[in-house]
C-alpha atoms as a PDB file:
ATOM      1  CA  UNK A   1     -37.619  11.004 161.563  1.00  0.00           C
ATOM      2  CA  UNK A   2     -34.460   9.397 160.240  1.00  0.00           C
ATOM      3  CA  UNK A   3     -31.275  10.702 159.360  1.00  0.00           C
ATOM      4  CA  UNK A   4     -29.421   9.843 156.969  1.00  0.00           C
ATOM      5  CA  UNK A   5     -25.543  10.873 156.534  1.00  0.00           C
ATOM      6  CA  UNK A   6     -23.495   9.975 153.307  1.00  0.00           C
ATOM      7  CA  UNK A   7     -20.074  10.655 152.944  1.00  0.00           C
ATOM      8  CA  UNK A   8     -18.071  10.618 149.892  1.00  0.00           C
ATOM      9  CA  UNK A   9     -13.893  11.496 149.578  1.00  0.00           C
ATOM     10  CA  UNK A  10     -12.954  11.987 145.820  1.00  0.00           C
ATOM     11  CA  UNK A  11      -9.284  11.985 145.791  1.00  0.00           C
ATOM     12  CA  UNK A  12      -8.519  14.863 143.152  1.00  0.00           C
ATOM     13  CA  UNK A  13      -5.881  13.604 140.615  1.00  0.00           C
ATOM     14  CA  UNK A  14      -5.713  16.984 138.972  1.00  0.00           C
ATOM     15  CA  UNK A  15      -6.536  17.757 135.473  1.00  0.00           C
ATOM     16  CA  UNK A  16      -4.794  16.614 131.971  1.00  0.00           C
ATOM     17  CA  UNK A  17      -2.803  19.503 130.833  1.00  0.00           C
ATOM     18  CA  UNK A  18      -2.662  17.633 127.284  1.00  0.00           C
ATOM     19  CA  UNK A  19      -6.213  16.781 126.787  1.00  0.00           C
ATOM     20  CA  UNK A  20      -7.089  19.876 127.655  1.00  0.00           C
ATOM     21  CA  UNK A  21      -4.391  21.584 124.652  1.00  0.00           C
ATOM     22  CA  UNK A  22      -6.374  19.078 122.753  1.00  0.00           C
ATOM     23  CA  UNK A  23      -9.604  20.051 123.227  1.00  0.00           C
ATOM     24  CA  UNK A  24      -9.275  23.932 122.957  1.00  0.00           C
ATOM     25  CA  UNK A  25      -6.827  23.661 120.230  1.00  0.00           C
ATOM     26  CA  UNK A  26      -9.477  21.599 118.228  1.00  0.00           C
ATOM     27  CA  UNK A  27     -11.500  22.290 115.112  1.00  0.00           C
ATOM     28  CA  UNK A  28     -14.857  23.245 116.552  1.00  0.00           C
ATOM     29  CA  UNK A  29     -13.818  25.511 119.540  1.00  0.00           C
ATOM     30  CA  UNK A  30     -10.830  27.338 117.041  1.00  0.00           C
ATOM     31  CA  UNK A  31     -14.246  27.992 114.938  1.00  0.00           C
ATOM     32  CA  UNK A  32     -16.446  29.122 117.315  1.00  0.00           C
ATOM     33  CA  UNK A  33     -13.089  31.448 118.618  1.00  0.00           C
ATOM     34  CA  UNK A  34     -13.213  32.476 115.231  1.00  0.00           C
ATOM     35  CA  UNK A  35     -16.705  33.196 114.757  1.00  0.00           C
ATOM     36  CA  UNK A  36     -17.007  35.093 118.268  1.00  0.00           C
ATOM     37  CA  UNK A  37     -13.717  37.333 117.285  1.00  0.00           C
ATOM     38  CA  UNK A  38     -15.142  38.063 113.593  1.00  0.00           C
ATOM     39  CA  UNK A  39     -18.913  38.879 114.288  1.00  0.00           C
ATOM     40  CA  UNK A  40     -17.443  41.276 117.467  1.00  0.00           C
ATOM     41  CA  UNK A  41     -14.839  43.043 115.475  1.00  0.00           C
ATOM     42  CA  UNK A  42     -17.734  43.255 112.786  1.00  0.00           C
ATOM     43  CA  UNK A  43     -20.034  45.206 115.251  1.00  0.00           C
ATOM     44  CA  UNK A  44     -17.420  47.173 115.861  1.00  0.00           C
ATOM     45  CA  UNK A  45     -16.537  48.281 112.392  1.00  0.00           C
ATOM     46  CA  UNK A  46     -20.167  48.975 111.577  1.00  0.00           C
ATOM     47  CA  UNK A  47     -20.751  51.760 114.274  1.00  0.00           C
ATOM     48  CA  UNK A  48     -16.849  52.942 113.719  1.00  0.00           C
ATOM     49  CA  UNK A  49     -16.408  55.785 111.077  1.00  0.00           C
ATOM     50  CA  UNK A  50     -13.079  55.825 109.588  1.00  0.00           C
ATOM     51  CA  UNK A  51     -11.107  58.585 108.282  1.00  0.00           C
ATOM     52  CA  UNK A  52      -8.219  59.014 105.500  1.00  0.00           C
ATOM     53  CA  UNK A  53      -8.415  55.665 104.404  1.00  0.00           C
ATOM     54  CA  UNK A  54      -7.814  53.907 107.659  1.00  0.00           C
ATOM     55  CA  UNK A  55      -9.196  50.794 109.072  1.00  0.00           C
ATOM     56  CA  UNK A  56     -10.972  50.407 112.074  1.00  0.00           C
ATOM     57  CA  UNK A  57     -11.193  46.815 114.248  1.00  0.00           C
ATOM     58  CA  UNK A  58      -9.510  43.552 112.734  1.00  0.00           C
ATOM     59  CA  UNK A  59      -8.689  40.150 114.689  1.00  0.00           C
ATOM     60  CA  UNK A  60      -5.767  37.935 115.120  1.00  0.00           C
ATOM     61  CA  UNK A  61      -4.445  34.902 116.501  1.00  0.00           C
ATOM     62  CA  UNK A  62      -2.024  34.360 119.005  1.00  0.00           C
ATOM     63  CA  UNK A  63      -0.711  31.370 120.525  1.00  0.00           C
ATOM     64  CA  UNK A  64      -0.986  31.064 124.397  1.00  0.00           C
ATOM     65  CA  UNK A  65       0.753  28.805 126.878  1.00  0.00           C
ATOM     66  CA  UNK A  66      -1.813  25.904 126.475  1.00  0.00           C
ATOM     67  CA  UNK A  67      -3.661  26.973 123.521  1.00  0.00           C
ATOM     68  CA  UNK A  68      -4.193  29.549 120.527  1.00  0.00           C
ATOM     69  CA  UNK A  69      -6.514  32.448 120.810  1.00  0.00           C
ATOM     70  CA  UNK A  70      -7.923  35.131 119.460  1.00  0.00           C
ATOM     71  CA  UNK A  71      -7.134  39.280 119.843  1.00  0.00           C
ATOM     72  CA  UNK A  72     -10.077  42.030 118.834  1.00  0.00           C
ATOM     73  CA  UNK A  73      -7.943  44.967 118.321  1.00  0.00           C
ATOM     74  CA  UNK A  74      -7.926  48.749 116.584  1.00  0.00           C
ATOM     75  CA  UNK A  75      -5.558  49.212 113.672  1.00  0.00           C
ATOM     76  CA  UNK A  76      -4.732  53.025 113.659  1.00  0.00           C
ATOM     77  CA  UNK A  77      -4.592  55.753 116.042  1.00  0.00           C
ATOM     78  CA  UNK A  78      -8.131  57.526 115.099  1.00  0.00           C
ATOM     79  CA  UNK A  79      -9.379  53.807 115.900  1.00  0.00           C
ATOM     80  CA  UNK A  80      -7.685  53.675 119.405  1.00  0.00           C
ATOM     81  CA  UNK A  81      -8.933  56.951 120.607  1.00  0.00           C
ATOM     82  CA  UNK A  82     -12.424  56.351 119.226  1.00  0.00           C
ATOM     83  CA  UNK A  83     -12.125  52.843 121.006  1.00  0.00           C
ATOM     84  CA  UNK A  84     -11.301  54.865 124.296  1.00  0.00           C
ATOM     85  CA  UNK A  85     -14.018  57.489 124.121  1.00  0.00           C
ATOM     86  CA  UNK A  86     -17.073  54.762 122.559  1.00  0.00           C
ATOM     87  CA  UNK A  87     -16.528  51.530 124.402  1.00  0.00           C
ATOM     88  CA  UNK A  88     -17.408  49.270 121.802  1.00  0.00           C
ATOM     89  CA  UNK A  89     -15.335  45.897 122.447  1.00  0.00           C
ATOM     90  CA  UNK A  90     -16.934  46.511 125.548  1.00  0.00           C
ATOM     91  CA  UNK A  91     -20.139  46.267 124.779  1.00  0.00           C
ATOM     92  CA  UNK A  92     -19.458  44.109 121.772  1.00  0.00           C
ATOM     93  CA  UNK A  93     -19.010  41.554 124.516  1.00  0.00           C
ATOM     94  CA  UNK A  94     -21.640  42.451 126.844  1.00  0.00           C
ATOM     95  CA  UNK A  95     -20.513  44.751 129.032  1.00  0.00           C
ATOM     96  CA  UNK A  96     -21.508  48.191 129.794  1.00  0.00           C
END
């Protein structure tokens, strides 16, 4: 039986810091960042009940080192403590 040994050294350059800005701050991954934060805070407004007049879940961009992002967040104090007690950005995003 032969052997056969093949040796390869790739000498890592590191990664474009600019293309990659470029990339995530492009059209079709802002929409599908868009789409992802909308249809979660969506499931979370359909199973939240809110009271006096308040709103429940609502989305936002905010602009990181490299790229922009986007923030699922509660908008009043009934929505926070319902947030704590229900989990549902949790499982909004597949967790448990």
């Amino acid at each position: 039986m032969a052997k056969a040994k093949c040796e390869v050294k790739i000498k890592w350059k590191g990664w474009n810091r600019g293309g990659y800005a470029e990339v995530m701050n492009g059209g079709g991954v802002q929409a599908m960042l868009d789409q992802k934060a909308n249809a979660a805070a969506a499931a979370c407004n359909s199973t939240f009940t809110p009271k006096y007049g308040e709103s429940g879940y609502s989305t936002a961009t905010i602009g990181g080192s490299l790229a922009r992002g986007r923030v699922v967040y509660t908008d009043s104090k009934h929505a926070n403590v319902s947030e704590r007690r229900h989990n549902r950005l949790q499982s909004a995003f597949g967790g448990d």
